[in-house]
Protein backbone atom coordinates (compact mmCIF):
# COMPACT_ATOMS: atom_id res chain seq x y z
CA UNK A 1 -14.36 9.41 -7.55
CA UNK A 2 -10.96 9.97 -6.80
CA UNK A 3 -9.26 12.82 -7.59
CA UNK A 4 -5.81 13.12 -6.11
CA UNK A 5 -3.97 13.34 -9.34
CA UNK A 6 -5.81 16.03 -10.64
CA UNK A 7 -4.02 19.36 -10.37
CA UNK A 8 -4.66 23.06 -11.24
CA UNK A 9 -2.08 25.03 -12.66
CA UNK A 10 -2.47 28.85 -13.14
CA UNK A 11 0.15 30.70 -14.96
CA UNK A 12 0.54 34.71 -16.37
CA UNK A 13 1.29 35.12 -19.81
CA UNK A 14 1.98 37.69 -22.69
CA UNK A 15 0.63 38.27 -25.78
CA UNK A 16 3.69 39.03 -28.17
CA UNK A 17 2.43 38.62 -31.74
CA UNK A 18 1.30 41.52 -34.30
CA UNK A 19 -2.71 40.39 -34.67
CA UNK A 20 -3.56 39.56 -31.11
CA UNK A 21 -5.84 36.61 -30.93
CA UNK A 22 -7.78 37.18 -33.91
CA UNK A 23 -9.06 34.49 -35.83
CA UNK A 24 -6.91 32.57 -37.05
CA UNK A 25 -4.33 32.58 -33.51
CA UNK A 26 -7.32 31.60 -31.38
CA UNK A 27 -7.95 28.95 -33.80
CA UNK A 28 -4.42 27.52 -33.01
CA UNK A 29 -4.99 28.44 -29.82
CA UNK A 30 -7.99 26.05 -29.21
CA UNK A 31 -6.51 23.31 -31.36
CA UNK A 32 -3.68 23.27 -28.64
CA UNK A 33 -6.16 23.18 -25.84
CA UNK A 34 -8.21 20.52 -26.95
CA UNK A 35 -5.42 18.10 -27.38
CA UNK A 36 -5.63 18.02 -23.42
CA UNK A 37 -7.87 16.44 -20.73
CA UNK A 38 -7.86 19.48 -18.68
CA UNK A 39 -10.39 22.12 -18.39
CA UNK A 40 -8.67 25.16 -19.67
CA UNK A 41 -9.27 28.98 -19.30
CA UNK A 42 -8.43 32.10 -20.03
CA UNK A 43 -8.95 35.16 -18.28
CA UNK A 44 -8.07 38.56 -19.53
CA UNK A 45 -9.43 42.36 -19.71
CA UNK A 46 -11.66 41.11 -17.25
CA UNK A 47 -13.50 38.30 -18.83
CA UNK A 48 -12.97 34.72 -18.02
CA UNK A 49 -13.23 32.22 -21.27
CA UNK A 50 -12.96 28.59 -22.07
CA UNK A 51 -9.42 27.91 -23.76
CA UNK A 52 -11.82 25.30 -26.20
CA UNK A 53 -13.78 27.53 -27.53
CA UNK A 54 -13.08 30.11 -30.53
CA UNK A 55 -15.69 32.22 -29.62
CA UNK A 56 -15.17 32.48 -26.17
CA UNK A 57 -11.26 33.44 -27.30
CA UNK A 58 -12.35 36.02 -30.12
CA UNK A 59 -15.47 37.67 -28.01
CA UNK A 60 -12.51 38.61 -25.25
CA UNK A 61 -10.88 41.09 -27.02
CA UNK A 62 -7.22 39.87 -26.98
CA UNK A 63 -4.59 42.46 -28.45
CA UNK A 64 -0.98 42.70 -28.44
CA UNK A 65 0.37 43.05 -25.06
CA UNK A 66 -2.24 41.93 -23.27
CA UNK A 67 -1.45 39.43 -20.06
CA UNK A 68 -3.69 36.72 -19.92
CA UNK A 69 -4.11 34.20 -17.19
CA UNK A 70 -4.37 30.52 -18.64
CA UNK A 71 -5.13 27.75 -16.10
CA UNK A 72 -5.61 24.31 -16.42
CA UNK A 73 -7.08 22.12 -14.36
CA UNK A 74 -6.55 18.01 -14.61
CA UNK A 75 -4.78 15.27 -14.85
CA UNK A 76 -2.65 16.71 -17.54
CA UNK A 77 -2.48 20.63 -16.58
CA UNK A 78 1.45 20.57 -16.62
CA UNK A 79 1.90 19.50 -19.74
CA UNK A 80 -1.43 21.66 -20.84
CA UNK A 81 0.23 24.60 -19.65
CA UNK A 82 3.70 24.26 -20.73
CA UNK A 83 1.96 23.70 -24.74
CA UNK A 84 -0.61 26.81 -24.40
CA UNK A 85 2.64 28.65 -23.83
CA UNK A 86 4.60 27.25 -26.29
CA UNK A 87 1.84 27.92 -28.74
CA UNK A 88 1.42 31.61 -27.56
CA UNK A 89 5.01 31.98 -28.46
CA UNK A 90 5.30 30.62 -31.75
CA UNK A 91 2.31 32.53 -33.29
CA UNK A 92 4.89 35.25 -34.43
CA UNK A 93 6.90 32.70 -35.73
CA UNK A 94 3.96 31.50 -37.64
CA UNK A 95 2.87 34.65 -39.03
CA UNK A 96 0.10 35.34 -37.03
């Protein structure tokens, strides 16, 4: 198995909207994530979680300014990464 093109991609981010990642955020959240090859995860206050999984996201305790630490790892990390953080920033936007 060869596995040359598969990268890992670790990047520090901010949680910015009103509700944290409640419910219905983490939902988008994991709808992002799954759209990728990559095995994604999240780490914050301490706890490392799978960015697939709403549980995982919910059980983590994710408020309003909280940093989290999303890394993907795959053939498609990049782009993985660049649309977790694009979706972290438009949950405001979307009223969450």
């Amino acid at each position: 198995m060869q596995t040359a093109d598969k990268k890992a991609l670790t990047k520090t981010m901010c949680i910015s909207n009103e509700g944290g990642l409640h419910a219905r955020p983490a939902s988008e959240l994991v709808r992002c994530a799954m759209r990728f090859k990559s095995q994604i995860t999240i780490t914050a206050n301490g706890r490392t979680c799978s960015g697939q999984s709403i549980m995982d996201i919910m059980s983590a305790d994710i408020r309003k300014g909280a940093e989290i630490v999303v890394q993907a790892e795959g053939v498609d990390a990049e782009k993985a990464i660049a649309a977790i953080e694009r979706c972290i920033g438009e949950l405001s936007e979307k009223g969450f």
